[in-house]
Protein backbone atom coordinates (compact mmCIF):
# COMPACT_ATOMS: atom_id res chain seq x y z
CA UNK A 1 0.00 0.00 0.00
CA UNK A 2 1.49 3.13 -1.34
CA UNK A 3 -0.06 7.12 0.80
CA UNK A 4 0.38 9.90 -0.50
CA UNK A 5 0.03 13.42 1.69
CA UNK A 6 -1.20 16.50 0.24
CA UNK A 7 -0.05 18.76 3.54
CA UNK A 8 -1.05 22.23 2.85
CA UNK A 9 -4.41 20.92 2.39
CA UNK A 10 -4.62 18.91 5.33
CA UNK A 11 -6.35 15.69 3.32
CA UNK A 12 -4.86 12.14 2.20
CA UNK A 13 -4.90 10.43 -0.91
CA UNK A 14 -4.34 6.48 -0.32
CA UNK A 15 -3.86 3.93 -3.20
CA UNK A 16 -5.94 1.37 -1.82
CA UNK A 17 -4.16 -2.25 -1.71
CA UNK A 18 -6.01 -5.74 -2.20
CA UNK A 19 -8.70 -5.50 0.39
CA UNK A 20 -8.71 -7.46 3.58
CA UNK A 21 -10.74 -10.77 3.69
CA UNK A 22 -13.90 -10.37 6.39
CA UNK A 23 -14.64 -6.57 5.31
CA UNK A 24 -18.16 -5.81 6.19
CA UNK A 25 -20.73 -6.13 3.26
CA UNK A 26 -22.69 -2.76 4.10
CA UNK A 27 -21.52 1.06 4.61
CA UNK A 28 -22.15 2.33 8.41
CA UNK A 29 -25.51 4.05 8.72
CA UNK A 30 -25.10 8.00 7.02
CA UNK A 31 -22.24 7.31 5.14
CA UNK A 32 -20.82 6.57 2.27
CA UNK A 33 -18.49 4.04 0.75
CA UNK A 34 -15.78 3.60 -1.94
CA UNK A 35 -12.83 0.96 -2.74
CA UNK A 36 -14.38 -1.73 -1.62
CA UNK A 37 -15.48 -0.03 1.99
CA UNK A 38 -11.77 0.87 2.31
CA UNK A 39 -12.95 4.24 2.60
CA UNK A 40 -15.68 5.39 4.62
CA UNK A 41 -16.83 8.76 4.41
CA UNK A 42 -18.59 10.34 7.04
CA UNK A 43 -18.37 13.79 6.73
CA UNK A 44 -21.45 16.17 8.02
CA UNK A 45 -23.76 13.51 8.73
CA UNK A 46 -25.17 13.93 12.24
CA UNK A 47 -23.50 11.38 13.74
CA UNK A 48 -22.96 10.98 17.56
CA UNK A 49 -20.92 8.32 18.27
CA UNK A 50 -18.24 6.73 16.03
CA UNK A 51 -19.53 4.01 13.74
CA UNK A 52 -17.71 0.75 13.61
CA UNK A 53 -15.52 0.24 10.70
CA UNK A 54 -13.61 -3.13 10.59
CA UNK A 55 -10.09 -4.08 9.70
CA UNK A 56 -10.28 -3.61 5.83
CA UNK A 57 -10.84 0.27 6.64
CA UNK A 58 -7.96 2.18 5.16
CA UNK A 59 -9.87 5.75 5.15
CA UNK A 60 -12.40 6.99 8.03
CA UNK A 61 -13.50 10.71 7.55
CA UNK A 62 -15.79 11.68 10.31
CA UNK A 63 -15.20 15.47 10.09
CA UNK A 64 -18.18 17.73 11.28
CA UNK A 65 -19.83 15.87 14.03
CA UNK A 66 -20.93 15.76 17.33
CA UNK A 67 -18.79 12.81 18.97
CA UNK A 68 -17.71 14.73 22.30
CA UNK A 69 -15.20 11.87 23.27
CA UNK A 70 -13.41 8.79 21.78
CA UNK A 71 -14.02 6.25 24.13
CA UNK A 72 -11.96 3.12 24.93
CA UNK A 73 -11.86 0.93 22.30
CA UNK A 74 -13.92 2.84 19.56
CA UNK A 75 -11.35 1.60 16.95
CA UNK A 76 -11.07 -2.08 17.98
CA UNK A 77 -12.27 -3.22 14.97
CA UNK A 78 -10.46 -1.19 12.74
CA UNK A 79 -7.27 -2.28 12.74
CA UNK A 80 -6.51 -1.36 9.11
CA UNK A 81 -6.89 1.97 9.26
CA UNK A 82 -4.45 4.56 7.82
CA UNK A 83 -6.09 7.87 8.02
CA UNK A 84 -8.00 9.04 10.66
CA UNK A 85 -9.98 12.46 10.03
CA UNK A 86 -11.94 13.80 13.28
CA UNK A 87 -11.80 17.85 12.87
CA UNK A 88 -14.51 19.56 14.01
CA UNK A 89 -15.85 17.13 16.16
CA UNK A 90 -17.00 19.09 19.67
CA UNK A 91 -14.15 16.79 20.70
CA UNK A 92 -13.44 17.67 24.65
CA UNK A 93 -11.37 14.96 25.82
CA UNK A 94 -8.96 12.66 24.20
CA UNK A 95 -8.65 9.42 27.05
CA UNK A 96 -6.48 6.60 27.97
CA UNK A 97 -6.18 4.24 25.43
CA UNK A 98 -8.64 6.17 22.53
CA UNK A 99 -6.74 4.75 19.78
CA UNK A 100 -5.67 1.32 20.94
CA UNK A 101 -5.82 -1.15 17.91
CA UNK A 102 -4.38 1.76 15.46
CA UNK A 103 -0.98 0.28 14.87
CA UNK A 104 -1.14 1.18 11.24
CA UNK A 105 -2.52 4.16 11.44
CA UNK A 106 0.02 6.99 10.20
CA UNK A 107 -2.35 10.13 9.40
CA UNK A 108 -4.52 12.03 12.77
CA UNK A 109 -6.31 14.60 11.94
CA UNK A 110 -7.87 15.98 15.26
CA UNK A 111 -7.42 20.14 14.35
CA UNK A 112 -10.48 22.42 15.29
CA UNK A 113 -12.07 20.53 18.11
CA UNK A 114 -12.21 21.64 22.33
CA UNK A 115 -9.87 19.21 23.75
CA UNK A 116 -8.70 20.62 26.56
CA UNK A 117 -7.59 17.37 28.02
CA UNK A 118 -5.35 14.70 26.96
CA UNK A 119 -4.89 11.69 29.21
CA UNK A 120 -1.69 9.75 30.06
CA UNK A 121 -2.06 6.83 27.48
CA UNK A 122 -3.89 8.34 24.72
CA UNK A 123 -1.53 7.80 21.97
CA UNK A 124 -0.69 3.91 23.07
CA UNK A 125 -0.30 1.48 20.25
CA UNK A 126 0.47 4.71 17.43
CA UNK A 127 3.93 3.48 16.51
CA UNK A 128 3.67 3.86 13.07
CA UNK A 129 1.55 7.87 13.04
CA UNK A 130 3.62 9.93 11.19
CA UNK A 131 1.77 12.79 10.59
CA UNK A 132 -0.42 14.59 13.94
CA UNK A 133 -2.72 17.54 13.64
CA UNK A 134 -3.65 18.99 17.17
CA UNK A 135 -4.34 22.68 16.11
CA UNK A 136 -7.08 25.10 17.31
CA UNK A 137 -7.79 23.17 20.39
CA UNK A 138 -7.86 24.38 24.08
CA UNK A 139 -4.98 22.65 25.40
CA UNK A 140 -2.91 23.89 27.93
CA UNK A 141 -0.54 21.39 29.27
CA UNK A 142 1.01 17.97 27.69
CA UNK A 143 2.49 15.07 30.14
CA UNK A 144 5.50 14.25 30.02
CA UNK A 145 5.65 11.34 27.58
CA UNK A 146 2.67 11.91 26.47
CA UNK A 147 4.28 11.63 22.68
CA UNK A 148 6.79 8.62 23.33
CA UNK A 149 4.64 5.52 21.67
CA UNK A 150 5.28 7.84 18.41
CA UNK A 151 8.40 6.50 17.43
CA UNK A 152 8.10 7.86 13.95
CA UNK A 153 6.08 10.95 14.37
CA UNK A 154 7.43 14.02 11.71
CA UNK A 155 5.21 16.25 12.08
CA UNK A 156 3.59 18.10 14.99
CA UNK A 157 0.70 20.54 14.91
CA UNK A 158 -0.16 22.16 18.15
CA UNK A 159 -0.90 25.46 16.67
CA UNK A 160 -3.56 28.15 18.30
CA UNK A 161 -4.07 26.02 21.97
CA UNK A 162 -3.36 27.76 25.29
CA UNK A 163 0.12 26.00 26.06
CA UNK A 164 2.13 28.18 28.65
CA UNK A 165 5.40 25.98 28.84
CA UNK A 166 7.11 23.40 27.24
CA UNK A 167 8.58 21.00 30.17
CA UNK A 168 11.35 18.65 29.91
CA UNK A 169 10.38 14.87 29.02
CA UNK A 170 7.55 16.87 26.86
CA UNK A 171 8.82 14.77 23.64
CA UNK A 172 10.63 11.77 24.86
CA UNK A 173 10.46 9.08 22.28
CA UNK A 174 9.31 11.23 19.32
CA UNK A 175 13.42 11.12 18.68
CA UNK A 176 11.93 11.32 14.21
CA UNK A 177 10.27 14.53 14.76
CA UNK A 178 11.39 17.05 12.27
CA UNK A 179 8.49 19.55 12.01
CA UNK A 180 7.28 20.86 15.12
CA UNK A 181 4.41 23.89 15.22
CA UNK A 182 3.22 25.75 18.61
CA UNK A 183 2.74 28.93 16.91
CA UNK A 184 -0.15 31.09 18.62
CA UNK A 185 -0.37 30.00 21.86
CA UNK A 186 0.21 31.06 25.74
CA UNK A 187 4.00 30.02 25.79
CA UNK A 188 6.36 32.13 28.23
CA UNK A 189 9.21 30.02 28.40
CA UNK A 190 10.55 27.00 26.92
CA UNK A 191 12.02 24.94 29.94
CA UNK A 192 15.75 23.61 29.58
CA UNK A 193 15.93 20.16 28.12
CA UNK A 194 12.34 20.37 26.70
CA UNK A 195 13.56 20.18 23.00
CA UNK A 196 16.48 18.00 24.17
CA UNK A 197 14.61 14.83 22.66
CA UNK A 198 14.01 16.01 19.47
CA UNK A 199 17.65 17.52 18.36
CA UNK A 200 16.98 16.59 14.78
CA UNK A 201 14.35 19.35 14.41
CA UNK A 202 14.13 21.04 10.78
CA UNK A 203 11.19 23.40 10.85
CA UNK A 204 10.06 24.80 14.47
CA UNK A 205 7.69 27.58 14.65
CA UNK A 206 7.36 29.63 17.55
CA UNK A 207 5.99 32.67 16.60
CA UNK A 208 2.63 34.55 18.21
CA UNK A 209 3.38 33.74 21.51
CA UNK A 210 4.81 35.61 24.87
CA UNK A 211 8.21 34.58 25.51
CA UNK A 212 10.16 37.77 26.55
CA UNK A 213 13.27 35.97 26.63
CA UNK A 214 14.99 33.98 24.09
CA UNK A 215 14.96 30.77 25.21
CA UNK A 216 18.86 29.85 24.74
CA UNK A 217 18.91 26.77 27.33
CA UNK A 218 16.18 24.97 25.51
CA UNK A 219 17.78 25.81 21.88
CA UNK A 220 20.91 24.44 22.89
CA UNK A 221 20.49 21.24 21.87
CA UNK A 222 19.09 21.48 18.64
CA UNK A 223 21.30 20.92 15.12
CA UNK A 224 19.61 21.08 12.18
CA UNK A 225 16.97 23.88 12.17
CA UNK A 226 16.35 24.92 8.55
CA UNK A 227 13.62 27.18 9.79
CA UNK A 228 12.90 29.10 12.52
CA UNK A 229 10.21 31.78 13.43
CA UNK A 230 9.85 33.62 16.63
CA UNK A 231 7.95 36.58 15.44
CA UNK A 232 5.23 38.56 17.74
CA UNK A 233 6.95 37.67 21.03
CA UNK A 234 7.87 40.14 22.93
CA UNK A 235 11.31 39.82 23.12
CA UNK A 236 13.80 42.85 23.29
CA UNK A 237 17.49 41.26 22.62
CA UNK A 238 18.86 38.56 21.12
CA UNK A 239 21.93 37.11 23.15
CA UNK A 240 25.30 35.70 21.88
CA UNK A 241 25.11 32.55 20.06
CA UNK A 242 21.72 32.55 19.79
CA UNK A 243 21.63 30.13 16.84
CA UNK A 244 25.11 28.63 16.80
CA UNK A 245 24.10 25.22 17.22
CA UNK A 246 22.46 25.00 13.83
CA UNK A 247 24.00 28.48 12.32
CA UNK A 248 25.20 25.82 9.33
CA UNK A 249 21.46 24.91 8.32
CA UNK A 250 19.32 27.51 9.23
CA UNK A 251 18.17 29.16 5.64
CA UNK A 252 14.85 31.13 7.39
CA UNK A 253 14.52 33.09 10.22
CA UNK A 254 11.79 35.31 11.41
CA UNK A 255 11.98 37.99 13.95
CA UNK A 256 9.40 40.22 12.80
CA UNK A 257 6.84 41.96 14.81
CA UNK A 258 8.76 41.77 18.20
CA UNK A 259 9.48 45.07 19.75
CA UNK A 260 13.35 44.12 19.32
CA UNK A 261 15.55 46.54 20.38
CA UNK A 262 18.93 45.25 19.65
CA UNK A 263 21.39 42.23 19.06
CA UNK A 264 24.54 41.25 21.17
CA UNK A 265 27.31 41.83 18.87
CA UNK A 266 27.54 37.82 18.68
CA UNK A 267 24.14 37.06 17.88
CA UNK A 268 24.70 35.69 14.61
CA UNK A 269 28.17 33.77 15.26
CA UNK A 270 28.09 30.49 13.40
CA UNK A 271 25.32 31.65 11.32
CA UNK A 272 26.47 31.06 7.10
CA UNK A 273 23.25 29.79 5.02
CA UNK A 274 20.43 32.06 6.10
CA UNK A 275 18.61 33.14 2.98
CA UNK A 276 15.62 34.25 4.06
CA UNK A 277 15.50 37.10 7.27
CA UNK A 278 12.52 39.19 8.10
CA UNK A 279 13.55 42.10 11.02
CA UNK A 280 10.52 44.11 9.83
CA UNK A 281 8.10 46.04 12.88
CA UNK A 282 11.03 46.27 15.39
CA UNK A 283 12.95 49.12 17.39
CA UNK A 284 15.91 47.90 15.64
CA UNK A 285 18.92 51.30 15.28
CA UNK A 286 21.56 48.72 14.22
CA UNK A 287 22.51 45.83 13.14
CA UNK A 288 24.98 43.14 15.01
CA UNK A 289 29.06 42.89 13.26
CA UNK A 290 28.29 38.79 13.68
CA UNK A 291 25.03 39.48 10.62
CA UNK A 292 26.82 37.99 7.50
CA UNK A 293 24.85 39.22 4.27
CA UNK A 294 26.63 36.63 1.54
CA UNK A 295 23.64 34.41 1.78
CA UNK A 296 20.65 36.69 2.00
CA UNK A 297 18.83 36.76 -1.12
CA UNK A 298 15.45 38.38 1.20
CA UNK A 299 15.72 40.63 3.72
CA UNK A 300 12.69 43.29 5.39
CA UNK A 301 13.86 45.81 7.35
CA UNK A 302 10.38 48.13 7.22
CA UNK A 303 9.39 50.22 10.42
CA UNK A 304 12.72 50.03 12.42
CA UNK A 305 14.35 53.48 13.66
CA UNK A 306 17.57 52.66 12.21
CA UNK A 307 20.44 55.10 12.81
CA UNK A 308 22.14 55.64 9.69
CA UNK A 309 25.73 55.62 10.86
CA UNK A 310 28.63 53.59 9.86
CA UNK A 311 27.37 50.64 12.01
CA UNK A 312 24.91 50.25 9.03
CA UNK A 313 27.56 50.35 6.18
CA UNK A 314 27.97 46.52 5.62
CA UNK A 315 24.14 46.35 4.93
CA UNK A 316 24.43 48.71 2.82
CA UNK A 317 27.33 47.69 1.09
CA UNK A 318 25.05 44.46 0.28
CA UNK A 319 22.09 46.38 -0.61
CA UNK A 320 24.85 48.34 -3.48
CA UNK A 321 25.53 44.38 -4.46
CA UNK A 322 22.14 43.31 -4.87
CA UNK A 323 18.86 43.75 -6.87
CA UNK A 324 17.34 43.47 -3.41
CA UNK A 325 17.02 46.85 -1.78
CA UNK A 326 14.57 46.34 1.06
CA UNK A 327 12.58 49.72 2.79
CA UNK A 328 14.62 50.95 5.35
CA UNK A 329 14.24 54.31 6.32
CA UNK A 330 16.48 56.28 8.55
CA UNK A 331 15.55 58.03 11.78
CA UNK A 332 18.73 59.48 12.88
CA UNK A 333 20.72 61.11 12.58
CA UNK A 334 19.06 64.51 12.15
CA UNK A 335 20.18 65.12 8.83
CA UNK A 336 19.32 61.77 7.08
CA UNK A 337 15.83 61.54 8.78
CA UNK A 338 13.32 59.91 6.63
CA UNK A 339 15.59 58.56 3.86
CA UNK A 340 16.53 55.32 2.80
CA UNK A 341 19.43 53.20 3.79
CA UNK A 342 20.06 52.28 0.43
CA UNK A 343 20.46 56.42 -0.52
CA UNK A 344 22.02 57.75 2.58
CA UNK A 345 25.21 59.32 1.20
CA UNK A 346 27.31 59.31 4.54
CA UNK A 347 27.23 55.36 5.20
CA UNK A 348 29.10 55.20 1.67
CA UNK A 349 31.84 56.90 2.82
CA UNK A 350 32.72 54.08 5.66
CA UNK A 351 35.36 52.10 5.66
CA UNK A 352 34.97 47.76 5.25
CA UNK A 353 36.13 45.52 7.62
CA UNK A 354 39.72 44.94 7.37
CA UNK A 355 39.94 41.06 5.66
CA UNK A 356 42.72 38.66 6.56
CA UNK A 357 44.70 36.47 4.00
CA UNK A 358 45.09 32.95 4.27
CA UNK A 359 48.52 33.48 6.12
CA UNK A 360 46.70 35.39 8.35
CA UNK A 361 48.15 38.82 7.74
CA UNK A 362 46.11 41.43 7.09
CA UNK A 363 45.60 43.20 4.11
């Protein structure tokens, strides 16, 4: 049996295999059937409780109903199944033991419900889920271990709940997880250790949340972050070595919309493949002498006050090197008020960093 995800729109296509002997010879009650009653669509119907389904279910879309909870053993007969859709459900409560039976199951859709509460067990027997969609709930807290039976899990929703912290033990097991969203929720801090279990991290958004500090301790660990976006936290500095434990991966950052004031002068150290940097809606003046631009192909810069000295002359030495010339207007000082970086005459005049040779001798 061959799946294949569309993600950005949330749905599954499977290319159904040779169905399973004993399938049932009628569709549940309200819905409707294809492949053989490999997929059951449920979608809209009324329904308030989840209908049986039995092992030669690959598909089971149950979107748009009133089910509440999942109780115990709901999905003991359907063994089979692959993809599980449950959004907008008026789901409150996921229990102990709600998907036992599902050990082929690789696709949860559960975004858009109320669940507020997720019980120690809930995830047993879900070794082979891959893919788990947990956004626009009301969660606030996750157990520790509460992801470990996912030994395969790569991809995390848990956008737009009410999580305030991230604890250590949060992920253990989930050691595959390489996408991991909690943008828009409650989040002031990101314990130490709590992204210690999932080092191999490629995408983690973090952005519309309230951490005021950036949350160096937890970051520590992590080594391949391709993308990262912290924007709309309150945050007013960025400390040394900020990123320097994935600096060689990371090709997107966003730190947009923050109220940042400044950068240590080190923020940047060990950062060489960004590509893609968004500083736009800050109180930014300057920028730190760690900021390489040899990479950066985009760049906003929009509503900062940035002081157009020679602190500013290796951006604009890039912006003179490139077809991209972001809006940057000056605010100080007096005399270049309200132009552009890219046309403020003095900054021209500065002098580049001195560069050594490979001897080591400067030149």
């Amino acid at each position: 049996m061959r799946c294949v995800s569309w993600l950005l729109l949330g749905t599954c296509l499977l290319v159904l295999g040779p169905a399973v002997q004993g399938a049932p010879s009628q569709c549940p009650s309200l819905c409707h059937c294809h492949g053989d009653l490999q997929h059951v669509i449920c979608d809209d119907v009324g329904l308030k409780k989840i209908p049986r389904v039995s092992e030669s279910t690959r598909l089971l879309n149950l979107q748009r109903n009133n089910l509440g909870s999942i109780p115990t053993g709901a999905f003991s007969e359907s063994k089979g199944l692959i993809s599980l859709h449950m959004q907008h459900c008026h789901l409150r409560e996921i229990g102990a033991q709600a998907f036992k039976g599902l050990k082929k199951l690789i696709y949860l859709y559960l975004s858009n419900n109320e669940i507020n509460s997720i019980k120690p067990g809930a995830f047993e027997d879900l070794t082979e889920l891959t893919y788990l969609y947990l956004d626009g709930n009301q969660i606030s807290d996750l157990s520790k271990g509460i992801f470990s039976p996912m030994i395969n899990l790569f991809i995390l929703q848990l956008n737009d709940n009410k999580l305030r912290e991230l604890r250590s033990g949060t992920f253990a097991g989930a050691k595959d997880l390489r996408w991991l969203h909690i943008s828009g929720n409650g989040l002031t801090t990101l314990q130490p250790g709590s992204l210690d279990d999932v080092e191999n991290l490629a995408v983690l958004h973090l952005d519309r949340n309230k951490m005021s500090t950036y949350p160096s301790a937890a970051m520590s660990k992590l080594r391949v972050v391709e993308e990262l976006t912290l924007g709309t936290n309150p945050m007013r500095t960025i400390p040394d070595n900020a990123f320097q434990s994935f600096g060689r991966y990371m090709e997107k950052l966003h730190l947009d919309n923050m109220g940042l004031e400044k950068f240590s002068d080190g923020a940047f150290i060990g950062v060489t493949a960004v590509k893609t940097l968004h500083l736009d809606n800050n109180k930014l003046k300057s920028l730190p002498r760690s900021l390489e631009f040899g990479t950066i192909t985009n760049l906003t810069l929009s509503n900062n006050p940035w002081s157009c000295t020679c602190q500013l002359a290796p951006l604009r030495r890039w912006m003179d090197s490139t077809r991209n010339r972001p809006d940057a207007v000056c605010a100080s000082p007096s005399a270049q008020k309200g132009k552009q970086v890219r046309d403020s005459t003095p900054i021209t005049g500065c002098k580049g960093k001195a560069k050594r040779t490979r001897k080591g001798t400067r030149h």
